[in-house]
Protein backbone atom coordinates (compact mmCIF):
# COMPACT_ATOMS: atom_id res chain seq x y z
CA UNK A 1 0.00 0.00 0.00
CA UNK A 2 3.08 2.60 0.91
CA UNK A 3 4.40 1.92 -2.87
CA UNK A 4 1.20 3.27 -4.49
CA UNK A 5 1.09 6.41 -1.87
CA UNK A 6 4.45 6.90 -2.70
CA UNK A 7 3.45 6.66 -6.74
CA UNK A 8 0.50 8.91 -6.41
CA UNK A 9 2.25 11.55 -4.34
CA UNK A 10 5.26 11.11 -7.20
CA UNK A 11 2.92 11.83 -9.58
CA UNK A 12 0.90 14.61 -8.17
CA UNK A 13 4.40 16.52 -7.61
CA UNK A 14 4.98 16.10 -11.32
CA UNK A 15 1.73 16.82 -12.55
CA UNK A 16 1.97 20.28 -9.80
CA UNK A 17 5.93 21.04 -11.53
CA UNK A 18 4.28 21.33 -14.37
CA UNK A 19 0.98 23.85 -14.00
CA UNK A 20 3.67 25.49 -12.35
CA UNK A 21 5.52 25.80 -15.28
CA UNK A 22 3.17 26.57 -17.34
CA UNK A 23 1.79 29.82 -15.49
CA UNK A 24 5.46 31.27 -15.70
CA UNK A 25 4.90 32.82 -19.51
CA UNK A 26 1.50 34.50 -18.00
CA UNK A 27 3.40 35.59 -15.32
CA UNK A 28 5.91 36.96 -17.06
CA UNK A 29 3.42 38.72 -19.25
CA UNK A 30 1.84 40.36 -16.46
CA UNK A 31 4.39 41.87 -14.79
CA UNK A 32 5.63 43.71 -18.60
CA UNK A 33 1.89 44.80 -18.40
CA UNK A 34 2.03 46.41 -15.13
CA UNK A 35 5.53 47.87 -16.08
CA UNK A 36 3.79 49.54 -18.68
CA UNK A 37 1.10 51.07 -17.57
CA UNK A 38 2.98 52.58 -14.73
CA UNK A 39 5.94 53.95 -16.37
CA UNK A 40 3.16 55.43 -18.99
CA UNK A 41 1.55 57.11 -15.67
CA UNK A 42 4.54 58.30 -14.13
CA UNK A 43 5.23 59.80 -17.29
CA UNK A 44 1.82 61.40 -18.05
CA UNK A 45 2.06 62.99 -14.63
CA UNK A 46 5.47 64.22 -15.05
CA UNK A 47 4.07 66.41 -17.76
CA UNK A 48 1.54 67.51 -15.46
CA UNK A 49 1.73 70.70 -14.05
CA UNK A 50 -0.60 69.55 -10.74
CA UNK A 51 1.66 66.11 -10.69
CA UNK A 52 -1.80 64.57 -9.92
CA UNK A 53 -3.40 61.35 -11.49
CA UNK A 54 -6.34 62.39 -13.36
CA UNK A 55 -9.34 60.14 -13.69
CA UNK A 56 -8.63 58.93 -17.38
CA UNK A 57 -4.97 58.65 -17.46
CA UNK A 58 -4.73 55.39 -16.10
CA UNK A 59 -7.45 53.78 -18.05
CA UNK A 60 -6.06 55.27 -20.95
CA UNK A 61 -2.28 54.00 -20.38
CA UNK A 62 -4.28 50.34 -19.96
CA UNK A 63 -4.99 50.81 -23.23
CA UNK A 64 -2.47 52.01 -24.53
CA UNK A 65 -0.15 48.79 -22.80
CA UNK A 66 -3.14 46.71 -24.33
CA UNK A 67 -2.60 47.89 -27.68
CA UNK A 68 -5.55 49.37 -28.29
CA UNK A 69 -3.93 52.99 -29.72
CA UNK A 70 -7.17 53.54 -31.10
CA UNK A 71 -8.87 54.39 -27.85
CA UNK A 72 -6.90 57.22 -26.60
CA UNK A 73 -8.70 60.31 -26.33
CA UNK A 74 -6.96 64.03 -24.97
CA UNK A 75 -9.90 65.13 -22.79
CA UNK A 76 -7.92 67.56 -21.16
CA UNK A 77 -6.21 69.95 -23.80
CA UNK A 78 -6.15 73.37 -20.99
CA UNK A 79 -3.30 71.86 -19.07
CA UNK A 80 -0.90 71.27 -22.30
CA UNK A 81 -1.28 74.80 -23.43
CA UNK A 82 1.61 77.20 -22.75
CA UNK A 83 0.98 80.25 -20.65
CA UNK A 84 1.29 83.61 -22.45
């Protein structure tokens, strides 16, 4: 009976090494997502002259790390303009 625990628990480990394995390319993918998005935000408020996270910069920058170019929108063309 202790050879078949012992074959079953040999097994599960293996079976375990390998969802483990292959999570690591999602995980990998996830973290260069969330490098993205917040170097694009500590970028966008950089330019800021508040240094403040507005409301649609970070779903923008998701978008932007997402691919989706497409769906960027300047809602907020006051704060770019230079002061006379």
């Amino acid at each position: 009976m202790s050879s078949l625990i012992a074959f079953s628990t040999g097994i599960c480990a293996i079976a375990l090494g390998s969802i483990a394995l292959s999570l690591r390319p999602i995980a990998e993918s996830a973290r260069s997502f969330n490098y993205c998005v917040e170097e694009r935000i500590s970028y966008w408020t950089k330019q800021d002259d508040e240094q403040v996270e507005r409301p649609w910069t970070r779903s923008n920058q998701v978008a932007f790390c997402n691919g989706k170019v497409y769906k960027l929108r300047v809602t907020n063309l006051n704060s770019k303009k230079t002061k006379e």
